[in-house]
C-alpha atoms as a PDB file:
ATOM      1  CA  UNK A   1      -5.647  21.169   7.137  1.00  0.00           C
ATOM      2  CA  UNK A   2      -6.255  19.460   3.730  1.00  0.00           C
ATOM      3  CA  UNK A   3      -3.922  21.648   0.829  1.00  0.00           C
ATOM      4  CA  UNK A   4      -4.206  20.519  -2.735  1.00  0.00           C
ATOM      5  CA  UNK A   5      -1.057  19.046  -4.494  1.00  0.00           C
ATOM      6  CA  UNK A   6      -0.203  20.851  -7.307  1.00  0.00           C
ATOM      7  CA  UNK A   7       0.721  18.773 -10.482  1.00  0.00           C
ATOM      8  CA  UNK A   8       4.640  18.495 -11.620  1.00  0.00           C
ATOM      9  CA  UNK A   9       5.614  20.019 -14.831  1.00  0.00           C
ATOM     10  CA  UNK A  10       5.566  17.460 -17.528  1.00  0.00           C
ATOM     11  CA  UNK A  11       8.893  16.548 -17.934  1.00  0.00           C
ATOM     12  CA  UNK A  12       9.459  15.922 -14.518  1.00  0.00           C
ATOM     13  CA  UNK A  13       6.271  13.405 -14.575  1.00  0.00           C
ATOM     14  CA  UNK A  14       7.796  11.639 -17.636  1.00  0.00           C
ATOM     15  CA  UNK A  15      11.601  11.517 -15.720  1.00  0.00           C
ATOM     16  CA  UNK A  16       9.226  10.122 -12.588  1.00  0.00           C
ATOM     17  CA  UNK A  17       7.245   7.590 -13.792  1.00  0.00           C
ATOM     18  CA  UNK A  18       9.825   5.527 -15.915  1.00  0.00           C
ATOM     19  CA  UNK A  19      11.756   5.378 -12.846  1.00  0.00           C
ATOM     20  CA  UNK A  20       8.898   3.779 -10.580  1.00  0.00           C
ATOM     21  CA  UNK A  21       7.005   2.212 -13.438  1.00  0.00           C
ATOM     22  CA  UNK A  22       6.582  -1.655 -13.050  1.00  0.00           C
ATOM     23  CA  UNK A  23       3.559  -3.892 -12.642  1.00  0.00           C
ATOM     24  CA  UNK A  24       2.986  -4.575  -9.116  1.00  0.00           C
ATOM     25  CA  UNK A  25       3.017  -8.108  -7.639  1.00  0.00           C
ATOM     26  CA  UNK A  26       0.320  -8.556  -4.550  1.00  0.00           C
ATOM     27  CA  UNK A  27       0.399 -10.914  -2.163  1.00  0.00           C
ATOM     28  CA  UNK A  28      -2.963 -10.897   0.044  1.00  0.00           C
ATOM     29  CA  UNK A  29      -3.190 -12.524   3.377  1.00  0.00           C
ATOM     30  CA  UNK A  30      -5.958 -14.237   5.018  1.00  0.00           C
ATOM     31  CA  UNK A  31      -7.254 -11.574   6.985  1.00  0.00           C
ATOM     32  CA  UNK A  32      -8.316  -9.887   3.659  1.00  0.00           C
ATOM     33  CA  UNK A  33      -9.733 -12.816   2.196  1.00  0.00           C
ATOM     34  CA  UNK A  34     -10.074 -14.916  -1.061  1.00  0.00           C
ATOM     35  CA  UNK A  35     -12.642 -12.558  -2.589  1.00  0.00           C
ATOM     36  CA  UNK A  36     -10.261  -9.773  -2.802  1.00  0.00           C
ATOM     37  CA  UNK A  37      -7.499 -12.327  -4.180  1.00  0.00           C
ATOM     38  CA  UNK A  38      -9.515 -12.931  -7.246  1.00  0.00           C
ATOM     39  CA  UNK A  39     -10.768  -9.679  -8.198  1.00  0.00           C
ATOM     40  CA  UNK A  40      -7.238  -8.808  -8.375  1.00  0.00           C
ATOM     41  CA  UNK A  41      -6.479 -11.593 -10.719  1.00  0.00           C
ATOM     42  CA  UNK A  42      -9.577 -10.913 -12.831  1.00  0.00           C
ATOM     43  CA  UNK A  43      -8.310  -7.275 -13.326  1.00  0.00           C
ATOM     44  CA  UNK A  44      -5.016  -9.325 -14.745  1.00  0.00           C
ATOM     45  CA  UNK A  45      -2.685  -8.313 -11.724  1.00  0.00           C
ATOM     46  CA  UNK A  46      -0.317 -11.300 -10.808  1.00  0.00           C
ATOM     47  CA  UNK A  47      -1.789 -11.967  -7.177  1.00  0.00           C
ATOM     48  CA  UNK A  48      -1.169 -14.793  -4.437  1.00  0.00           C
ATOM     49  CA  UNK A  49      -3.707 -15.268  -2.087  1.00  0.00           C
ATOM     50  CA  UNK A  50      -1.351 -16.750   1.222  1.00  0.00           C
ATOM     51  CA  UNK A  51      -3.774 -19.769   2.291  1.00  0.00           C
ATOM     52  CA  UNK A  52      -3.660 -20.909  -1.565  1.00  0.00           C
ATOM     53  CA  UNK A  53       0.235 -21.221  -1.581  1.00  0.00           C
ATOM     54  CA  UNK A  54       0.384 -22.484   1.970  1.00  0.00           C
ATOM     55  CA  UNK A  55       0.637 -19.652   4.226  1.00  0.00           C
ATOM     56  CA  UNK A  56      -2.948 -20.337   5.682  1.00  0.00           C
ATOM     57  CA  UNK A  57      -2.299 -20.588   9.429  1.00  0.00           C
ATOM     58  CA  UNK A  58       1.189 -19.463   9.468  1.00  0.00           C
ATOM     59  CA  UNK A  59       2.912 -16.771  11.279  1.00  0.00           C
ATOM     60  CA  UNK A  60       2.714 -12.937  10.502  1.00  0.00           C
ATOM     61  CA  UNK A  61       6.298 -13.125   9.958  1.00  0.00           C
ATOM     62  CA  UNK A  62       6.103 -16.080   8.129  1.00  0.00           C
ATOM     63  CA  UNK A  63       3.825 -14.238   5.452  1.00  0.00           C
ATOM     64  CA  UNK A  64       6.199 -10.959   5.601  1.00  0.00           C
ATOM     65  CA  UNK A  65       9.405 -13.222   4.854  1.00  0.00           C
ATOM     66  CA  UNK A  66       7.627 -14.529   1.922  1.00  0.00           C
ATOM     67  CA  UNK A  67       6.219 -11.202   0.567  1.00  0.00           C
ATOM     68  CA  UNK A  68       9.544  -9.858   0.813  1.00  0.00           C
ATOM     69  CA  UNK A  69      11.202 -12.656  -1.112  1.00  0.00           C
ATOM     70  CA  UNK A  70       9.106 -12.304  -3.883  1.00  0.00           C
ATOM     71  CA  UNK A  71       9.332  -8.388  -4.017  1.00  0.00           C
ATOM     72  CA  UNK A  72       4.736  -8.066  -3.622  1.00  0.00           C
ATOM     73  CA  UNK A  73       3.146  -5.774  -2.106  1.00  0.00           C
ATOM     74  CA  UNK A  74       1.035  -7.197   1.190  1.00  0.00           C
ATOM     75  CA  UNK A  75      -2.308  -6.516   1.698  1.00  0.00           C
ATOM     76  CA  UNK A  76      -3.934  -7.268   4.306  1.00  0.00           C
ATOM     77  CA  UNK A  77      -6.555  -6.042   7.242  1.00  0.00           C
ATOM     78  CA  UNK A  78      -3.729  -6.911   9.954  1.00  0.00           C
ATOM     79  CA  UNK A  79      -2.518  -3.658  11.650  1.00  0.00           C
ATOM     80  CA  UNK A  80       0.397  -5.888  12.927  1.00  0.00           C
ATOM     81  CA  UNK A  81       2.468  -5.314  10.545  1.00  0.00           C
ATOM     82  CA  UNK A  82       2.842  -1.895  10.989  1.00  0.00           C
ATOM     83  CA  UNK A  83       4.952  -2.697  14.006  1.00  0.00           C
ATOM     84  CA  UNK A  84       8.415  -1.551  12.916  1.00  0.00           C
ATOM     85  CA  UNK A  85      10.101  -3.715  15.792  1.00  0.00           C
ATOM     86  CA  UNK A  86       8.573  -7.038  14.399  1.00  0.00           C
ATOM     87  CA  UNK A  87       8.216  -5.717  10.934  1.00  0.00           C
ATOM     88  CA  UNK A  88      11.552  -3.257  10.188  1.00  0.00           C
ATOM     89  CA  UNK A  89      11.584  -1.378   7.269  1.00  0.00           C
ATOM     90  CA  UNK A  90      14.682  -3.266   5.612  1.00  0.00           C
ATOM     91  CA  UNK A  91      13.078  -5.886   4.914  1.00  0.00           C
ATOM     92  CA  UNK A  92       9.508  -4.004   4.387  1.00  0.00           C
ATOM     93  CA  UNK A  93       8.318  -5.651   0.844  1.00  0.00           C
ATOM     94  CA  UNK A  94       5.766  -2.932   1.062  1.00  0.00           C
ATOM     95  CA  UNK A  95       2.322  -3.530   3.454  1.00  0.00           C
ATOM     96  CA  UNK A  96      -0.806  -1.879   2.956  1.00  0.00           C
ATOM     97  CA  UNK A  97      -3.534  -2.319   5.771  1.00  0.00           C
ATOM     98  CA  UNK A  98      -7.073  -1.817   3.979  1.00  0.00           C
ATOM     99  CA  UNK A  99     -10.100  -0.579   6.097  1.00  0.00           C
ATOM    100  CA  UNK A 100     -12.727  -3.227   7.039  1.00  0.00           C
ATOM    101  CA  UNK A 101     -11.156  -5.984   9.466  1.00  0.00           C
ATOM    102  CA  UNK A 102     -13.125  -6.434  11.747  1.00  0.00           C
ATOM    103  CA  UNK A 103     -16.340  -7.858   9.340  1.00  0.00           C
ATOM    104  CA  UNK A 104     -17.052  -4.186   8.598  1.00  0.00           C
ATOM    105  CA  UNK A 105     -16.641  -3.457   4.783  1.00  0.00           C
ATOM    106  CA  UNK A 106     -17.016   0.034   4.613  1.00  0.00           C
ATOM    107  CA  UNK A 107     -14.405   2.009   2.278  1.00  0.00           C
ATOM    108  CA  UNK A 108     -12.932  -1.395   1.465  1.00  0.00           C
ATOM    109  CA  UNK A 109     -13.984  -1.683  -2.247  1.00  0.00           C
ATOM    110  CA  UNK A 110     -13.135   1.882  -2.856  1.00  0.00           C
ATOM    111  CA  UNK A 111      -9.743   1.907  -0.975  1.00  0.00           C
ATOM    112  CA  UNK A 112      -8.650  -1.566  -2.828  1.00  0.00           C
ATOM    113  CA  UNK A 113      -9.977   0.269  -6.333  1.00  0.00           C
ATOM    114  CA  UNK A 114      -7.813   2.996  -5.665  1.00  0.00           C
ATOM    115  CA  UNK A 115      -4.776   0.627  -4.331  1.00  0.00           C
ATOM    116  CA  UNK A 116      -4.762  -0.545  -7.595  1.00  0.00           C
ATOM    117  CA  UNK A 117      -4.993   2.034  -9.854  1.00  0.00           C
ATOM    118  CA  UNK A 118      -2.249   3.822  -8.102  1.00  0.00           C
ATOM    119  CA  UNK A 119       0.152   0.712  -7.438  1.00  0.00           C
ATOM    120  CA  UNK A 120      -0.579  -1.325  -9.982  1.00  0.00           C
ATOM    121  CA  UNK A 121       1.499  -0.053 -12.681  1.00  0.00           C
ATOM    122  CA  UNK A 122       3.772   1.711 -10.036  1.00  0.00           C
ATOM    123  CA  UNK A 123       5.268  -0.911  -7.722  1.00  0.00           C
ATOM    124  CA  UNK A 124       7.668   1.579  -6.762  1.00  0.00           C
ATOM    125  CA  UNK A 125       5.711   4.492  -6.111  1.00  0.00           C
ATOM    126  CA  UNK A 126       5.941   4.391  -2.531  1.00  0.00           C
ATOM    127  CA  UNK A 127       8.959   2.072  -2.155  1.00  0.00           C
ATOM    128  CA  UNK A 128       9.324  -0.034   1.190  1.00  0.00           C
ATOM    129  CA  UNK A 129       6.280   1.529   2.380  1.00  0.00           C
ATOM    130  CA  UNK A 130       3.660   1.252   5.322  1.00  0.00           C
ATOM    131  CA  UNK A 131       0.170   2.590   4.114  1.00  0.00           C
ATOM    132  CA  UNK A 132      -2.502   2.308   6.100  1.00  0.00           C
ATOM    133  CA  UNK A 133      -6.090   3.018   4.577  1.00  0.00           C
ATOM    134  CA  UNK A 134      -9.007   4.808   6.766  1.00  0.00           C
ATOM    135  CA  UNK A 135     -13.038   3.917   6.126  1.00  0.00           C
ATOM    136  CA  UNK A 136     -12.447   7.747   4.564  1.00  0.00           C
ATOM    137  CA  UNK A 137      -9.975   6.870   2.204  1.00  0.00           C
ATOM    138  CA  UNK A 138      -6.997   8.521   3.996  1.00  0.00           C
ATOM    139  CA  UNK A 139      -3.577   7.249   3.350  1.00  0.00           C
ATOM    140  CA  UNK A 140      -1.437   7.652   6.349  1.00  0.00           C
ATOM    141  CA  UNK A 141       2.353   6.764   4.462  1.00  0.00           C
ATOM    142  CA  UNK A 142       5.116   5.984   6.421  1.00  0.00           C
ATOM    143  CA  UNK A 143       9.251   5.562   4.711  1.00  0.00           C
ATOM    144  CA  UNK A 144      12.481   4.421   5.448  1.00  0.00           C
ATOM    145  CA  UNK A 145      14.614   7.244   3.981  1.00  0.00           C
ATOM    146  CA  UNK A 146      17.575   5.521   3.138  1.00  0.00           C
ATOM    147  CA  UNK A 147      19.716   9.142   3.216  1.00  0.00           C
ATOM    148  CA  UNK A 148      19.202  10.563   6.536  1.00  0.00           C
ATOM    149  CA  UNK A 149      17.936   6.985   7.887  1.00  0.00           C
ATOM    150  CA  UNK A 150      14.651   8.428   9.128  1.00  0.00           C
ATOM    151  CA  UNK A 151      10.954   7.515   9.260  1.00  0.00           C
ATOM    152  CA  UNK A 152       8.896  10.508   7.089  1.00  0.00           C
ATOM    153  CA  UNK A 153       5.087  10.095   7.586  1.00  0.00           C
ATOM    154  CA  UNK A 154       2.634  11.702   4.857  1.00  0.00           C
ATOM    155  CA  UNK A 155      -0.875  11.861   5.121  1.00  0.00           C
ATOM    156  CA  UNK A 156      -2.774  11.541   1.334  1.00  0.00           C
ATOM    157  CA  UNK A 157      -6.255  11.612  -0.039  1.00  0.00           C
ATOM    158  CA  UNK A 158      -7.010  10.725  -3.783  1.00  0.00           C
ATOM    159  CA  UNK A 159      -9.953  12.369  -5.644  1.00  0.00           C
ATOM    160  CA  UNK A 160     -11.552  12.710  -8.898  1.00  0.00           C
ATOM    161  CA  UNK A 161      -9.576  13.584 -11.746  1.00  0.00           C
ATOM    162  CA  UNK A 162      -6.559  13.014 -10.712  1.00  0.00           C
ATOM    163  CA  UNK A 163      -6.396  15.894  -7.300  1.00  0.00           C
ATOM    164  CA  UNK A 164      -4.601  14.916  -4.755  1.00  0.00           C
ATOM    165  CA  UNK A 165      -4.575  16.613  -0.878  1.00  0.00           C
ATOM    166  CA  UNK A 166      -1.671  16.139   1.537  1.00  0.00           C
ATOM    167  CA  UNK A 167      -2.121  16.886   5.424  1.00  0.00           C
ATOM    168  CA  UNK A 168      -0.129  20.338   6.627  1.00  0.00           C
ATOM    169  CA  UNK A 169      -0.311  20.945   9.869  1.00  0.00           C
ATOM    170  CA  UNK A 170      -2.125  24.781  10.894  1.00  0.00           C
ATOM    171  CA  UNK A 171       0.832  26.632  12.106  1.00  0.00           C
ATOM    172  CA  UNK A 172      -1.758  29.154  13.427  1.00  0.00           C
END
């Protein structure tokens, strides 16, 4: 069942955010496509569309090594790279699969809107992170956590004014 998040106290917020705060850097593969390259850019986020700086073609891994290197944030349509085997959360630059591969683009302007507005002043908000993006605009987050070396999974959806719902399972 959907439970609301209740806001931090203030201070907390402040401590928060100047820890994660930095402008994120995208890199978007070909699978998402040029058009969503340069609306990024015209909103004034540094973006790299892969075919443009000669990753068109290349190998998944080939476009994770080079996302990694340069510290952006993937995004893509490729559910491939959620595959921790091929894809392992050390060297996770941070991937999030948007909803409509497939030539469906339902929930993809909306999902990328919100991508941005979350991420793109807060690289670090969800650090090393796998988020995948439903046509409903569910974020299903999975995490390396570094301290007890396992994989948390959170389940997110963003609405007006700042509400935010997490997943709980019904006990009952």
């Amino acid at each position: 069942m959907w439970v609301p998040l209740e806001a931090p106290p203030k201070k907390l917020l402040r401590e928060v955010l100047a820890k994660i705060t930095k402008r994120a850097r995208f890199l978007v593969d070909e699978s998402l496509g040029e058009g969503a390259a340069r609306v990024i850019g015209e909103l004034r986020y540094n973006v790299k569309f892969a075919p443009a700086i000669g990753l068109g073609g290349r190998s998944d891994g080939e476009v994770f090594a080079f996302a990694w290197a340069e510290r952006r944030l993937l995004l893509t349509h490729d559910k491939d790279f959620l595959n921790d085997r091929d894809f392992p959360f050390h060297r996770n630059p941070g991937v999030i699969v948007l909803p409509g591969g497939h030539g469906r683009d339902h929930g993809l302007a909306a999902a990328l809107a919100e991508v941005l507005r979350l991420m793109g002043n807060f690289q670090n908000l969800f650090p090393n992170a796998k988020i995948e993006i439903s046509d409903d605009n569910t974020w299903n987050i999975r995490h390396f956590e570094r301290d007890d070396g396992c994989i948390r999974q959170t389940r997110l959806r963003f609405g007006p004014h700042d509400q935010v719902w997490q997943w709980e399972e019904d006990d009952g």
